[in-house]
PDB file of N, CA and C in Angstrom:
ATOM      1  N   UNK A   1     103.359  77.448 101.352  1.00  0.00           N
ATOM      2  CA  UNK A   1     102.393  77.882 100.358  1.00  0.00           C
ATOM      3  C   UNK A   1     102.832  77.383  98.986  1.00  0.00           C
ATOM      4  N   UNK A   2     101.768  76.771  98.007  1.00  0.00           N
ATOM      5  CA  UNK A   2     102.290  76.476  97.219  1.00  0.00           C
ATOM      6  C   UNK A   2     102.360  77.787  95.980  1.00  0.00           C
ATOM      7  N   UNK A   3     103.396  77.146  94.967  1.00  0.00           N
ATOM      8  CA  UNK A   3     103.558  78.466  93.848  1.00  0.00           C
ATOM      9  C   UNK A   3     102.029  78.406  93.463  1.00  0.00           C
ATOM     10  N   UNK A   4     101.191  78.379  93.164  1.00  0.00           N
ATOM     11  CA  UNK A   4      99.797  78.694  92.647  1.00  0.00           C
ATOM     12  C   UNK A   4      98.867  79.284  93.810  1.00  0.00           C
ATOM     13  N   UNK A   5      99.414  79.271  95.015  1.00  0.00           N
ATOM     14  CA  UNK A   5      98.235  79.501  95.713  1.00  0.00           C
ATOM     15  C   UNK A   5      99.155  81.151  96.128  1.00  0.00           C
ATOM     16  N   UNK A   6     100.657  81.626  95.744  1.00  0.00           N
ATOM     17  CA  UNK A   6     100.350  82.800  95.796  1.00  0.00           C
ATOM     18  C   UNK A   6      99.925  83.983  94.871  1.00  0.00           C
ATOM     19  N   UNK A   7      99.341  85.273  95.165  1.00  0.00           N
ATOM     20  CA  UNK A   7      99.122  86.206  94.671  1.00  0.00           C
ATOM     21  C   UNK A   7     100.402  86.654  93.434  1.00  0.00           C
ATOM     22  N   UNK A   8      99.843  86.742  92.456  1.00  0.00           N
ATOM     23  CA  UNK A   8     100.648  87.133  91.503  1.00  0.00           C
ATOM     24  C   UNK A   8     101.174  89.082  91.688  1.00  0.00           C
ATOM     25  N   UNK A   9     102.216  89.446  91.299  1.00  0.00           N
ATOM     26  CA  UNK A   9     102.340  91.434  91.657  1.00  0.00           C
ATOM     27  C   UNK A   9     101.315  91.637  90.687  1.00  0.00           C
ATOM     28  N   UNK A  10     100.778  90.886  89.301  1.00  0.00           N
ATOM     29  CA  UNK A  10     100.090  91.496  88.677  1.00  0.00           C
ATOM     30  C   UNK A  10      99.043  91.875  89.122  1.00  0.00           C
ATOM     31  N   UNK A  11      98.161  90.819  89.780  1.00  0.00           N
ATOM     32  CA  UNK A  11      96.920  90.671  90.833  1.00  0.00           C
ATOM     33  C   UNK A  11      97.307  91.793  92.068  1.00  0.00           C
ATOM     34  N   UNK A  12      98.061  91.959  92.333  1.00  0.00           N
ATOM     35  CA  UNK A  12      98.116  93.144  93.381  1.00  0.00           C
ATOM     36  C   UNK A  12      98.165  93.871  92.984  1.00  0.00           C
ATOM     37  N   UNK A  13      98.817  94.559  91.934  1.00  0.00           N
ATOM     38  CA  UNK A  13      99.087  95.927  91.257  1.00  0.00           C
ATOM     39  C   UNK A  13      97.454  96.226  90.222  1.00  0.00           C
ATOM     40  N   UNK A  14      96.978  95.630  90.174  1.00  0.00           N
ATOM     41  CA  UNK A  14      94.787  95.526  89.398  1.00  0.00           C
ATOM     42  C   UNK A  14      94.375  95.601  90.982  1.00  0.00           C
ATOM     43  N   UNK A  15      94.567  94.765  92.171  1.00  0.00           N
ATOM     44  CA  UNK A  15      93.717  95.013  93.475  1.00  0.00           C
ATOM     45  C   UNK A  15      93.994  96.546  93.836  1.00  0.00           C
ATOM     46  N   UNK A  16      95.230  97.075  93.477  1.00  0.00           N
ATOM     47  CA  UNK A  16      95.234  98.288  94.266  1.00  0.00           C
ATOM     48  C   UNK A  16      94.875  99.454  92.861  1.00  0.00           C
ATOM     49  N   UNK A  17      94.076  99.146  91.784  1.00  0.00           N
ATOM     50  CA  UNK A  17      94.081 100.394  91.034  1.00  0.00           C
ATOM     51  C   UNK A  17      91.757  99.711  91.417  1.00  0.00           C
ATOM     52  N   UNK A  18      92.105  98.772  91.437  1.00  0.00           N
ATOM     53  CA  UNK A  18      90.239  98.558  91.547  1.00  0.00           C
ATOM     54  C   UNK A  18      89.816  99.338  93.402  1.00  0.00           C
ATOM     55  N   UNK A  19      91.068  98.982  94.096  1.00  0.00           N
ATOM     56  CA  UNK A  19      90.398  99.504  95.362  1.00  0.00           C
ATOM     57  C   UNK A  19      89.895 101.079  95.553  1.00  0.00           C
ATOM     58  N   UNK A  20      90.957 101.647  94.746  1.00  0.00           N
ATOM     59  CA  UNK A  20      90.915 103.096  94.588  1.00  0.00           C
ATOM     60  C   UNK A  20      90.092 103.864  93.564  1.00  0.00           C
ATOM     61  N   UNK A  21      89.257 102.841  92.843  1.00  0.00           N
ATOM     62  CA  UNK A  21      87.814 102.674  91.993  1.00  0.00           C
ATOM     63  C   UNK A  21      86.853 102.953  92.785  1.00  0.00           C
ATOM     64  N   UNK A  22      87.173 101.579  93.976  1.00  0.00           N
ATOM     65  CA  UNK A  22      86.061 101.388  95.040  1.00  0.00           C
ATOM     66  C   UNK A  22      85.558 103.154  95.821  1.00  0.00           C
ATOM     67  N   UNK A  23      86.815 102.946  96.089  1.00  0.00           N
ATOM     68  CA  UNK A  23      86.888 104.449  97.195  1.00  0.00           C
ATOM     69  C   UNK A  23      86.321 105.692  96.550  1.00  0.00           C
ATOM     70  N   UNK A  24      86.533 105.826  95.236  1.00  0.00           N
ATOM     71  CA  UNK A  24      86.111 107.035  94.435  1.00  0.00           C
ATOM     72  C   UNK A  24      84.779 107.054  93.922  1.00  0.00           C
ATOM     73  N   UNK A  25      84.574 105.755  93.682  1.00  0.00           N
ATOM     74  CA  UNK A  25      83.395 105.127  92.776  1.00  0.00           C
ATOM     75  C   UNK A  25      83.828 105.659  91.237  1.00  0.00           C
ATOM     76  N   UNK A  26      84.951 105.598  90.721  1.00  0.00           N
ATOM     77  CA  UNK A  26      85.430 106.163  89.622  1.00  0.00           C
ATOM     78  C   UNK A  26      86.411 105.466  89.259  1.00  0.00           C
ATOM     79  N   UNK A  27      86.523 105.009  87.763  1.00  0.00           N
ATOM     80  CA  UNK A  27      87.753 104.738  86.978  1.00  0.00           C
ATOM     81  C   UNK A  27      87.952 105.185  85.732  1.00  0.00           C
ATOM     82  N   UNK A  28      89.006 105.316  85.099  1.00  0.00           N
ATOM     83  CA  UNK A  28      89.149 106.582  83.347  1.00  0.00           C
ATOM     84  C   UNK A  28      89.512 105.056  82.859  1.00  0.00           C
ATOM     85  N   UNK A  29      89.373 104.921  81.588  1.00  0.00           N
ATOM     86  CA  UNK A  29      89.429 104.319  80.715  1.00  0.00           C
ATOM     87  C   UNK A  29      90.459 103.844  80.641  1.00  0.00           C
ATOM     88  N   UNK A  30      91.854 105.024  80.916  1.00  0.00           N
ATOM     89  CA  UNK A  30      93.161 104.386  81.035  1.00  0.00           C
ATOM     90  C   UNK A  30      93.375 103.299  81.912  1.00  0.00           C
ATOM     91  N   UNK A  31      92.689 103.469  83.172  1.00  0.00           N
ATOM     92  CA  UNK A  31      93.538 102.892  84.407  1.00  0.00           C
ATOM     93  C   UNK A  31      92.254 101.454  84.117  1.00  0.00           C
ATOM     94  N   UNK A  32      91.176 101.264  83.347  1.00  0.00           N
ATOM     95  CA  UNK A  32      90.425  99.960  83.169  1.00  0.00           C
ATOM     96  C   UNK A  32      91.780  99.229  82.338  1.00  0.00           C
ATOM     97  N   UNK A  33      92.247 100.180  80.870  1.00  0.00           N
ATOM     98  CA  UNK A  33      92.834  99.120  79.983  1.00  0.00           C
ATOM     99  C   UNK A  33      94.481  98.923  80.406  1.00  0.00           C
ATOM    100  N   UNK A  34      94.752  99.538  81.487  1.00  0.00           N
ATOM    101  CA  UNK A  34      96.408  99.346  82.626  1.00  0.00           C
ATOM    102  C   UNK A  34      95.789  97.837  83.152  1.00  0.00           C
ATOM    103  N   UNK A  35      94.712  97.851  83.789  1.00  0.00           N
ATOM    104  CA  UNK A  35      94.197  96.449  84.469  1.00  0.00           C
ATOM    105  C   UNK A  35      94.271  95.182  83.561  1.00  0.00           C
ATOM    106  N   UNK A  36      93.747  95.653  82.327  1.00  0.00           N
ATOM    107  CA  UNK A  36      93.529  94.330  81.429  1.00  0.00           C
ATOM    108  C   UNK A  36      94.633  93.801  80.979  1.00  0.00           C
ATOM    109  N   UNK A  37      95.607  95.141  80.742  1.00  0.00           N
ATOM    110  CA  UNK A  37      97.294  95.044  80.236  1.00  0.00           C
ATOM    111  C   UNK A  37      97.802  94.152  80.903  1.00  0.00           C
ATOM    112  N   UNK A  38      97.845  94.372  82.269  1.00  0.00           N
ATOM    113  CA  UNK A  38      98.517  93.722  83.985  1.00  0.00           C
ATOM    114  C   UNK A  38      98.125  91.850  83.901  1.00  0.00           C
ATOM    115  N   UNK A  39      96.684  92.110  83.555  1.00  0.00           N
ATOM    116  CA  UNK A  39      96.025  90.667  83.460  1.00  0.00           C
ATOM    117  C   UNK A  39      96.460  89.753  82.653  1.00  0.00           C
ATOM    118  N   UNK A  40      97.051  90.830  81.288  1.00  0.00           N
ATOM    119  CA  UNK A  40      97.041  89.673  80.204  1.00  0.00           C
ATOM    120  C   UNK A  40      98.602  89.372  79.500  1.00  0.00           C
ATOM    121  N   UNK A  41      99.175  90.383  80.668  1.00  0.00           N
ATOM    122  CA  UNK A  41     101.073  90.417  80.368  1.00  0.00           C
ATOM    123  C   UNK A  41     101.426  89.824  79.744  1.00  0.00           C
ATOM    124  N   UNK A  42     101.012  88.392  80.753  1.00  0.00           N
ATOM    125  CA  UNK A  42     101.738  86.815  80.559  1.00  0.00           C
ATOM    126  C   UNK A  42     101.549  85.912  80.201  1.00  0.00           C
ATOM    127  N   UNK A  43     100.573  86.525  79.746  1.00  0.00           N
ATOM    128  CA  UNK A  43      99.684  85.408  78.250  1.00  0.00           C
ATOM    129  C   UNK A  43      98.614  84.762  79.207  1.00  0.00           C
ATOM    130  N   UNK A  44      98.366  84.660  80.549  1.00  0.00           N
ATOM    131  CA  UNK A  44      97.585  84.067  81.247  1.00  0.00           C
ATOM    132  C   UNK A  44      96.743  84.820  82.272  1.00  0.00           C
ATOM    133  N   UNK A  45      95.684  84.372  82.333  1.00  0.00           N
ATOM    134  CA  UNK A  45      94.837  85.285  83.503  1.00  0.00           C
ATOM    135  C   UNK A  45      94.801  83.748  84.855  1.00  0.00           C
ATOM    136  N   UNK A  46      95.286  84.328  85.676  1.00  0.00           N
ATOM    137  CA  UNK A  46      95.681  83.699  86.829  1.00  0.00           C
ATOM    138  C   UNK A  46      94.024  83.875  87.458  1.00  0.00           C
ATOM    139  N   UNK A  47      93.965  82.816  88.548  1.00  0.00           N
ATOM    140  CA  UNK A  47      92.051  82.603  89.262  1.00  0.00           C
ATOM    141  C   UNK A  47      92.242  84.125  90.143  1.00  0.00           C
ATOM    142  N   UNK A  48      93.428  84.576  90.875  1.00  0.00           N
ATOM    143  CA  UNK A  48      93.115  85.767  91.354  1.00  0.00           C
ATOM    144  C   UNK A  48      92.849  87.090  90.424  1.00  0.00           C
ATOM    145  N   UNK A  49      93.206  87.077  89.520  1.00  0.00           N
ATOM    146  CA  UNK A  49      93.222  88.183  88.639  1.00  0.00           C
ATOM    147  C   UNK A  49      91.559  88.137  88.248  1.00  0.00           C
ATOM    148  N   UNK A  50      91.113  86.267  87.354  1.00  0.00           N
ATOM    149  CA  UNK A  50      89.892  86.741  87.398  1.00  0.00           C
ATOM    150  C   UNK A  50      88.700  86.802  88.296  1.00  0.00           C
ATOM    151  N   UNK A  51      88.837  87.060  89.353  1.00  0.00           N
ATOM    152  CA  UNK A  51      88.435  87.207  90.177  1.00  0.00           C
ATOM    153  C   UNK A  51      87.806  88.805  90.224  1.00  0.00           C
ATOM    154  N   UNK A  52      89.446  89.348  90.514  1.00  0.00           N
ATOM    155  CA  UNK A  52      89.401  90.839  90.784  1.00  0.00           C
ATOM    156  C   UNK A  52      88.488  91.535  89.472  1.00  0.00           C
ATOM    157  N   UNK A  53      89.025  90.752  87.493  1.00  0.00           N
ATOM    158  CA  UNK A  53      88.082  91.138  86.588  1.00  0.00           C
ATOM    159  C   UNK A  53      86.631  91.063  86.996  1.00  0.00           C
ATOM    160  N   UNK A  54      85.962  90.008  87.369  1.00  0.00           N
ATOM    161  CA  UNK A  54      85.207  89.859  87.807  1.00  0.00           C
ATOM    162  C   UNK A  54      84.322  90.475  88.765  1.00  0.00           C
ATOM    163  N   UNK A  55      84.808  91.090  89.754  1.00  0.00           N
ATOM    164  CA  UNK A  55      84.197  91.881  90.587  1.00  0.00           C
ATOM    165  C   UNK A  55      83.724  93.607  90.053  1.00  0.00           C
ATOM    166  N   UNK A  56      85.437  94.077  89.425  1.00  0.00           N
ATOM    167  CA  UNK A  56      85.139  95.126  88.878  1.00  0.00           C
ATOM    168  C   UNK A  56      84.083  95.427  87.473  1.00  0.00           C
ATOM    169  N   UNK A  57      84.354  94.008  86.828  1.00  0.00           N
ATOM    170  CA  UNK A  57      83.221  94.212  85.592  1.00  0.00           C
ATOM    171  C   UNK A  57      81.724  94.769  86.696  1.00  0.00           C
ATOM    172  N   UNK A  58      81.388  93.703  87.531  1.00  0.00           N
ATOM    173  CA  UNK A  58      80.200  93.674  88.288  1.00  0.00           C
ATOM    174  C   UNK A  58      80.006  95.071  89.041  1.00  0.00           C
ATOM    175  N   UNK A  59      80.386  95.414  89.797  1.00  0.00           N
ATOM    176  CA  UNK A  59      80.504  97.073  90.271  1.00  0.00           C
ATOM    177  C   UNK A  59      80.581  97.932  89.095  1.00  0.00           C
ATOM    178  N   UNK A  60      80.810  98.061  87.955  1.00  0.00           N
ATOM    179  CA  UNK A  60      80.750  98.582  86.276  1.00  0.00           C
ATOM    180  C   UNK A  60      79.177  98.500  86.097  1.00  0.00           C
ATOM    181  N   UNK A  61      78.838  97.508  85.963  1.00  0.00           N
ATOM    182  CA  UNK A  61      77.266  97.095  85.839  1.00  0.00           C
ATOM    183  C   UNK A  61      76.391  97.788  86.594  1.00  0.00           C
ATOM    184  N   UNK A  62      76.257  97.582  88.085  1.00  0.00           N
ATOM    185  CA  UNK A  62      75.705  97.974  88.999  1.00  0.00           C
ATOM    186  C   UNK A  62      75.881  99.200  88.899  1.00  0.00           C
ATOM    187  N   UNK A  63      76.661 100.135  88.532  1.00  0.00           N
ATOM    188  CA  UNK A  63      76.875 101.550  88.704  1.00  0.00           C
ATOM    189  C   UNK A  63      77.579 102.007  89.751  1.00  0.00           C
ATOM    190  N   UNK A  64      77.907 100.650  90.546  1.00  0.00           N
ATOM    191  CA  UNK A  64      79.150 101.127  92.110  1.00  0.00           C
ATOM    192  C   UNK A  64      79.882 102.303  91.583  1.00  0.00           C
ATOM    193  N   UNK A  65      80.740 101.759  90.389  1.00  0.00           N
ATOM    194  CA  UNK A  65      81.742 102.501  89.805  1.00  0.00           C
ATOM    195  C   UNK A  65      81.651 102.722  88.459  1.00  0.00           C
ATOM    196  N   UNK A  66      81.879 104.026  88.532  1.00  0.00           N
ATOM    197  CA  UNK A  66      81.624 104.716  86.873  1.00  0.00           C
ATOM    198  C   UNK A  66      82.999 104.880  86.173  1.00  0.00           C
ATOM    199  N   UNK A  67      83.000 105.345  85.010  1.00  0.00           N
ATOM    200  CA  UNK A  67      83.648 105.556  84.179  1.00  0.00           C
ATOM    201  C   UNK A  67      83.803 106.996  83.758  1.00  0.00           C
ATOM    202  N   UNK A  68      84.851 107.981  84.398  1.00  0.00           N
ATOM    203  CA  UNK A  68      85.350 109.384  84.306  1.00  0.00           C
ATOM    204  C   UNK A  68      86.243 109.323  83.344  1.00  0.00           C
ATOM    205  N   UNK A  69      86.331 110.721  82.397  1.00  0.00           N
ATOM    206  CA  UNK A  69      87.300 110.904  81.158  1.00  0.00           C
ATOM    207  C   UNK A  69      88.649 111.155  82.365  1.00  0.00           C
ATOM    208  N   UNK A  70      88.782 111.877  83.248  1.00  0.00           N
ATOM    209  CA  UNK A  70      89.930 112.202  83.709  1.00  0.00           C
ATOM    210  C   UNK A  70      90.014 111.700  85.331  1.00  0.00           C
ATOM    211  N   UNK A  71      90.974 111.750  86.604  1.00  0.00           N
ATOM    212  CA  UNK A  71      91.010 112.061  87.602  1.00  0.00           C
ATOM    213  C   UNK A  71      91.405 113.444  87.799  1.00  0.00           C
ATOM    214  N   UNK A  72      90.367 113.874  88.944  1.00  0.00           N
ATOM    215  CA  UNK A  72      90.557 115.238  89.265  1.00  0.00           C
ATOM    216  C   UNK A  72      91.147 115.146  91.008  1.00  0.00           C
TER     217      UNK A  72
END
């Protein structure tokens, strides 16, 4: 595999706070701007990362997933 074609931890550590978006249909504000933090660490947004931005903006839109002040 080459170094670009693997998954960055940043890209995994945003896949597993968007999956648990998915599942709830819920994300707080914190855990959107933890994602963008993760994305933009390293000065670079890697094609998997925008990807994952990408999907979650789109499920944001659609109303898949909302935006809660807290987790309960």
């Amino acid at each position: 595999m080459k170094n670009h074609d693997k998954i960055s931890e940043s890209a995994k550590e945003i896949r597993k706070i968007i999956e648990r978006a998915i599942e709830t249909h819920k994300i707080t504000h914190e855990e959107n701007e933890k994602i963008l933090m993760l994305a933009t660490e390293d000065g670079f947004i890697d094609p998997q990362e925008k990807v994952l931005l990408a999907e979650l903006n789109q499920m944001i839109q659609d109303r898949v997933i909302k935006f809660v002040k807290t987790r309960e």
